[in-house]
Protein backbone atom coordinates (compact mmCIF):
# COMPACT_ATOMS: atom_id res chain seq x y z
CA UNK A 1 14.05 -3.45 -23.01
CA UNK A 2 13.09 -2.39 -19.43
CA UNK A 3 13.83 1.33 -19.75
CA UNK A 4 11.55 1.25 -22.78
CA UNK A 5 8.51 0.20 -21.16
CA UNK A 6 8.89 1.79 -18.43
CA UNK A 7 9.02 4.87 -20.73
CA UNK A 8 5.65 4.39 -22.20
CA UNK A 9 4.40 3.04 -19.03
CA UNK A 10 5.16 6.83 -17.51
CA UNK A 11 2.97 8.22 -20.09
CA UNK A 12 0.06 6.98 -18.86
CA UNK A 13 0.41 6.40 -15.05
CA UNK A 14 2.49 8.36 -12.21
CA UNK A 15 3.41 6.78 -9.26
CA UNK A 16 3.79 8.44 -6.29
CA UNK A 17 5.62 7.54 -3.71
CA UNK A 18 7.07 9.94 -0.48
CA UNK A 19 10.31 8.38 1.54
CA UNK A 20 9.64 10.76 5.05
CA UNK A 21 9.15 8.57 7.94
CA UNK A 22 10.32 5.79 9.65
CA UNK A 23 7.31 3.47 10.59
CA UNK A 24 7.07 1.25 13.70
CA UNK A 25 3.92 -0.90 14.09
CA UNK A 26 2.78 -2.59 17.05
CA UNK A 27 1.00 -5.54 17.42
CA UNK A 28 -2.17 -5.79 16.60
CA UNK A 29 -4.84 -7.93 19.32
CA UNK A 30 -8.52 -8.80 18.27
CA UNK A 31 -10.65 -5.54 20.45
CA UNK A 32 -7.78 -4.59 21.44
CA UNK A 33 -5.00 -1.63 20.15
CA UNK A 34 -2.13 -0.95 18.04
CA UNK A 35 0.30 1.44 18.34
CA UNK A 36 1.89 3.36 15.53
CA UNK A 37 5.11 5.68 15.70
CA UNK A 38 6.97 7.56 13.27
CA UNK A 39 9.92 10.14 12.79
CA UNK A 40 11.91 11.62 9.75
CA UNK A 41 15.20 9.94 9.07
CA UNK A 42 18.74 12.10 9.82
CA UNK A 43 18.21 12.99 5.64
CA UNK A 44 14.74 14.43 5.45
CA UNK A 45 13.18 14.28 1.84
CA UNK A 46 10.04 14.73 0.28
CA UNK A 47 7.57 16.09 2.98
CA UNK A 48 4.48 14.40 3.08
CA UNK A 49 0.97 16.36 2.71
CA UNK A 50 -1.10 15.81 6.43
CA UNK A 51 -2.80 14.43 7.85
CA UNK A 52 -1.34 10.92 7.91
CA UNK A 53 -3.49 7.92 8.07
CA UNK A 54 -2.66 4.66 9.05
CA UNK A 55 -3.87 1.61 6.55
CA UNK A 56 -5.03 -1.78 8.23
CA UNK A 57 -5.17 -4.07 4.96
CA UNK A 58 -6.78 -7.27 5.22
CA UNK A 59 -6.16 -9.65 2.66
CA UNK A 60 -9.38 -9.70 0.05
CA UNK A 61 -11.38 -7.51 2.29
CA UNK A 62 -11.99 -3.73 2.55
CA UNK A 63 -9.36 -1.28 4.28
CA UNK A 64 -9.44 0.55 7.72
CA UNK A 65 -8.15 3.86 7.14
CA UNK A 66 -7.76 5.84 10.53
CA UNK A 67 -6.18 9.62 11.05
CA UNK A 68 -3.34 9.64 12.61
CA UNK A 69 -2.61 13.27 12.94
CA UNK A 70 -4.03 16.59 12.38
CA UNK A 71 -4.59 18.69 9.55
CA UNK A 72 -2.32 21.21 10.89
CA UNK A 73 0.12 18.74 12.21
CA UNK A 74 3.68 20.78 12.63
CA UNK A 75 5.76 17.89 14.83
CA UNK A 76 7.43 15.11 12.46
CA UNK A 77 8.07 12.70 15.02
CA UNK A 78 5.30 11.21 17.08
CA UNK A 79 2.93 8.45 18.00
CA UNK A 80 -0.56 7.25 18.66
CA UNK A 81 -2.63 4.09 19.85
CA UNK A 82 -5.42 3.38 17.84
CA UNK A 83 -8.58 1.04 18.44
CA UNK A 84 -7.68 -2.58 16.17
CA UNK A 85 -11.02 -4.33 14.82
CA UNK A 86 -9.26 -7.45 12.91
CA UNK A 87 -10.41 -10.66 13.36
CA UNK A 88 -8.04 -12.85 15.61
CA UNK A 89 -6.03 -14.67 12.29
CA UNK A 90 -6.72 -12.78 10.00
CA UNK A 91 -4.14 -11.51 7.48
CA UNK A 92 -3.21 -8.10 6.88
CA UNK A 93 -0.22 -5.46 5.74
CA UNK A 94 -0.09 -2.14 7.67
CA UNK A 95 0.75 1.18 6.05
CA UNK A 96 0.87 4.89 6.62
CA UNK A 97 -0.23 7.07 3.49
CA UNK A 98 -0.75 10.74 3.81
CA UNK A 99 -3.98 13.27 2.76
CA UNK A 100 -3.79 12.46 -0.77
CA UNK A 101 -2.75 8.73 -0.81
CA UNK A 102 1.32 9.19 -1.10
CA UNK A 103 2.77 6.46 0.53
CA UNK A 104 4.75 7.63 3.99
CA UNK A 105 7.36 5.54 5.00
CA UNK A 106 7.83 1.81 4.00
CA UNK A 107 4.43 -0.87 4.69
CA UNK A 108 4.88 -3.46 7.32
CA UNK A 109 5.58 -6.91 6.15
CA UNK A 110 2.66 -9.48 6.37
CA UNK A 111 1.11 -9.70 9.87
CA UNK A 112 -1.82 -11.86 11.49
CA UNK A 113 -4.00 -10.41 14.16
CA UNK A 114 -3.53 -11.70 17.78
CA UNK A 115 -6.30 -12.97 19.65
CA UNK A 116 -7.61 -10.83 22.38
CA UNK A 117 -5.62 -10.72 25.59
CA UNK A 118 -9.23 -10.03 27.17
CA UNK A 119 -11.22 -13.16 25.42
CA UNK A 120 -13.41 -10.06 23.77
CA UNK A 121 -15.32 -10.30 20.72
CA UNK A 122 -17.51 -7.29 21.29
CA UNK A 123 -15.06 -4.73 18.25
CA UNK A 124 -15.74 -7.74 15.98
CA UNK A 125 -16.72 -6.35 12.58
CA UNK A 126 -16.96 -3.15 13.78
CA UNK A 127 -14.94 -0.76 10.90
CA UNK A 128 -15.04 -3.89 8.62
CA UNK A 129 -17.45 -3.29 5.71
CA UNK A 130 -17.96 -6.73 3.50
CA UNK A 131 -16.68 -6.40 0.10
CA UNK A 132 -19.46 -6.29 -2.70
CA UNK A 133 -20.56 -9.48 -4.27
CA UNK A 134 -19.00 -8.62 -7.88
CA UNK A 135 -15.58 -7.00 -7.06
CA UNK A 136 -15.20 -4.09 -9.73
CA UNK A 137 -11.63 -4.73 -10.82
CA UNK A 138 -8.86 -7.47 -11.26
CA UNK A 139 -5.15 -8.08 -10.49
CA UNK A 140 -2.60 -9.78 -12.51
CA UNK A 141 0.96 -10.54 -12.19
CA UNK A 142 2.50 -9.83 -16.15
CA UNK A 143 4.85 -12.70 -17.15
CA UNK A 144 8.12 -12.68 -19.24
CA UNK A 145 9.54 -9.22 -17.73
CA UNK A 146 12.84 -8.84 -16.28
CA UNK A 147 11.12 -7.16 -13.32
CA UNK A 148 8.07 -8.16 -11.43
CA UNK A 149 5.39 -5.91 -13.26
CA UNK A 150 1.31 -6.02 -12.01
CA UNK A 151 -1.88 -5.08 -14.07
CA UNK A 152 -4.79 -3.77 -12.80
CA UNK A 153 -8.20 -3.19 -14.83
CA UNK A 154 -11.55 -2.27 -13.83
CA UNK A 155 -14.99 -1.95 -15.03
CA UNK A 156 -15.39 1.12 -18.22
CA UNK A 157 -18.00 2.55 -16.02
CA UNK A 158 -15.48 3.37 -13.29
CA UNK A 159 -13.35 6.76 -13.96
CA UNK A 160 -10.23 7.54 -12.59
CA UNK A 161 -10.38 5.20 -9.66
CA UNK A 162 -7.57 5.92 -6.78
CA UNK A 163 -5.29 2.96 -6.18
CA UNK A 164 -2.26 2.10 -3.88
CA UNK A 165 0.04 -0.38 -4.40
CA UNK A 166 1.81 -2.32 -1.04
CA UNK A 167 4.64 -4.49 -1.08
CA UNK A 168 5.40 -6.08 2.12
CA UNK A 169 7.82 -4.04 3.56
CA UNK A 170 8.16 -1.67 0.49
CA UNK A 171 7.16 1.79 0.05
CA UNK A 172 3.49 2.38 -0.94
CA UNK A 173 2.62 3.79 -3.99
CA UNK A 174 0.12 5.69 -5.12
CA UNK A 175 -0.70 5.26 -8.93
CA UNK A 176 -2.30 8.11 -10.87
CA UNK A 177 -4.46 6.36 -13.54
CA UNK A 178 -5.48 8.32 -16.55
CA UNK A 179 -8.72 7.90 -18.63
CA UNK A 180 -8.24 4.25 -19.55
CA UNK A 181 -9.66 1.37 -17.34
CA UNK A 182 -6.13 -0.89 -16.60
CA UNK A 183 -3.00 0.11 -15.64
CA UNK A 184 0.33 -1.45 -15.55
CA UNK A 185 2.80 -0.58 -12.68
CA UNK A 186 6.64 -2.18 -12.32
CA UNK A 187 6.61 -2.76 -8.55
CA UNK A 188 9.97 -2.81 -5.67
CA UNK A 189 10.76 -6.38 -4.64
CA UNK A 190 10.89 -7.65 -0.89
CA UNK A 191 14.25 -9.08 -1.27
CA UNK A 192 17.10 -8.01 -3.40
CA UNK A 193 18.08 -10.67 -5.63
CA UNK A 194 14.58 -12.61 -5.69
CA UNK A 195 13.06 -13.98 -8.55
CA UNK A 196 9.62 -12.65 -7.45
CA UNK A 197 7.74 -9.97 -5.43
CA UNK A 198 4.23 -10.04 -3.75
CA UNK A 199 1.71 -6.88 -3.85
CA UNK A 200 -1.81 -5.97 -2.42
CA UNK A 201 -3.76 -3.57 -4.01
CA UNK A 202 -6.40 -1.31 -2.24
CA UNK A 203 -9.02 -0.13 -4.96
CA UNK A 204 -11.38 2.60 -4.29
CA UNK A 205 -14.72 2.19 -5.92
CA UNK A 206 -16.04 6.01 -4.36
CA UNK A 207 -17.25 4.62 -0.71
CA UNK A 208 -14.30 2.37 0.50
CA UNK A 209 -11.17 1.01 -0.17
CA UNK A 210 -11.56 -2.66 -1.69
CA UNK A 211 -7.94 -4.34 -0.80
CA UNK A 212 -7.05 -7.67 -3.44
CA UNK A 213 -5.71 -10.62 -2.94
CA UNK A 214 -1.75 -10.68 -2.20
CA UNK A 215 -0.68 -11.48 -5.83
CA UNK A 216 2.76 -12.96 -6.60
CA UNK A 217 4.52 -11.45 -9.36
CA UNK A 218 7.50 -13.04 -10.60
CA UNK A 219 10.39 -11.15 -11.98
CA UNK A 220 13.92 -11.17 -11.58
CA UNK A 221 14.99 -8.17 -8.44
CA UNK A 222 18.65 -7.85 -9.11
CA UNK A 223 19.78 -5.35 -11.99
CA UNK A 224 20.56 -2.05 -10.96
CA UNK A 225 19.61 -0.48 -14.56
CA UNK A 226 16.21 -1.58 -13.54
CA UNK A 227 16.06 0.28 -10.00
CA UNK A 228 17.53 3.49 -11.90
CA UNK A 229 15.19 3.44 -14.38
CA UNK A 230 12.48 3.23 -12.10
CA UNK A 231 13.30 6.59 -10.26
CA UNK A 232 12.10 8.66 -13.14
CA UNK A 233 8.64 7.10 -12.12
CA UNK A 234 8.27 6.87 -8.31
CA UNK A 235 9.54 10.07 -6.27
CA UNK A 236 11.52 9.00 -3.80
CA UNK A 237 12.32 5.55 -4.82
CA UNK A 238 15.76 4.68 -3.98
């Protein structure tokens, strides 16, 4: 039952996925900085396309998406610090994608920003556009499958919009849509063995990067059929 649909699921989507780096993120403090390292692991795979770009993702909000590197970027291993413009409390999932939206490395798991070890509110807002009144697409956990599978739809007007998928912790995709306006994408779990997984989606609507609420998705994690299956659609998934 799973391999079918994720059969006819392939022939409308691709999912895109590259397993390079190993992430570390720092904390984050309100006006304050982050830090953000990253080197291949001993097995070096798919290489990803640069420059890299780190993704702050507040929950319901719109993305900050910073370069991390240069275009001609030849080192794999190395670091940078990085202004952070979040809201002391707020929510948000960190993740490194490269030039063309492939995920890098796995996301961070849920964080909350730190309040300013300086008592500054001057960065406040600052990188943080507010998300439109009428959000142009929806986000829907699908029911009944035997792994945790998310829909997506947006307005007819909209063509081809990019989106990435995060899981907390996961690898970020990047899903190719094709000409339709919904798309339905199996996602990783958290935890092995769980009977759900949670996602965020960041939708770009041509200016900015809308990010969705974190949407539960229940499914059952455990079969390894499942994961198999699921390597014919994301490169690199394990």
């Amino acid at each position: 039952m799973v391999r079918s649909i994720l059969r006819a699921l392939a022939a409308g989507s691709l999912w895109i996925t590259v397993r390079s780096f190993e992430i570390d993120y720092g904390l984050g403090h309100q006006c304050g900085s982050i830090e953000i390292t990253w080197r291949p692991p001993v097995a070096f795979e798919t290489s990803p396309v640069f420059p890299l770009y780190l993704n702050l993702l507040p929950l319901n909000s719109t993305a900050i998406i910073q370069q991390i590197t240069e275009w001609n970027q030849s080192m794999q291993t190395g670091s940078t610090t990085l202004g952070f413009n979040l809201t002391s409390g707020t929510r948000y999932m960190a993740a490194v994608t490269d030039s063309v939206g492939n995920g890098v490395g796995r996301a961070s798991k849920m964080l909350m920003a730190l309040s300013s070890t300086s008592s500054s509110t001057s960065c406040v807002g600052q990188g943080v556009s507010s998300p439109p009144s009428s959000i142009p697409f929806t986000v829907s956990a699908i029911t009944g499958q035997t792994h945790p599978f998310l829909n997506i739809q947006w307005g007819s007007s909209i063509k081809q919009p990019p989106v990435r998928i995060f899981v907390p912790g996961q690898f970020p995709m990047n899903l190719v849509t094709s000409g339709s306006n919904s798309a339905t994408a199996p996602i990783p779990c958290e935890q092995a063995s769980a009977n759900a997984s949670r996602a965020l989606v960041a939708f770009g609507d041509g200016k900015q990067f809308l990010t969705s609420p974190l949407t539960t998705v229940p499914g059952v994690c455990s079969p390894i059929s499942v994961q198999q299956d699921m390597s014919t659609l994301f490169i690199g998934y394990p």
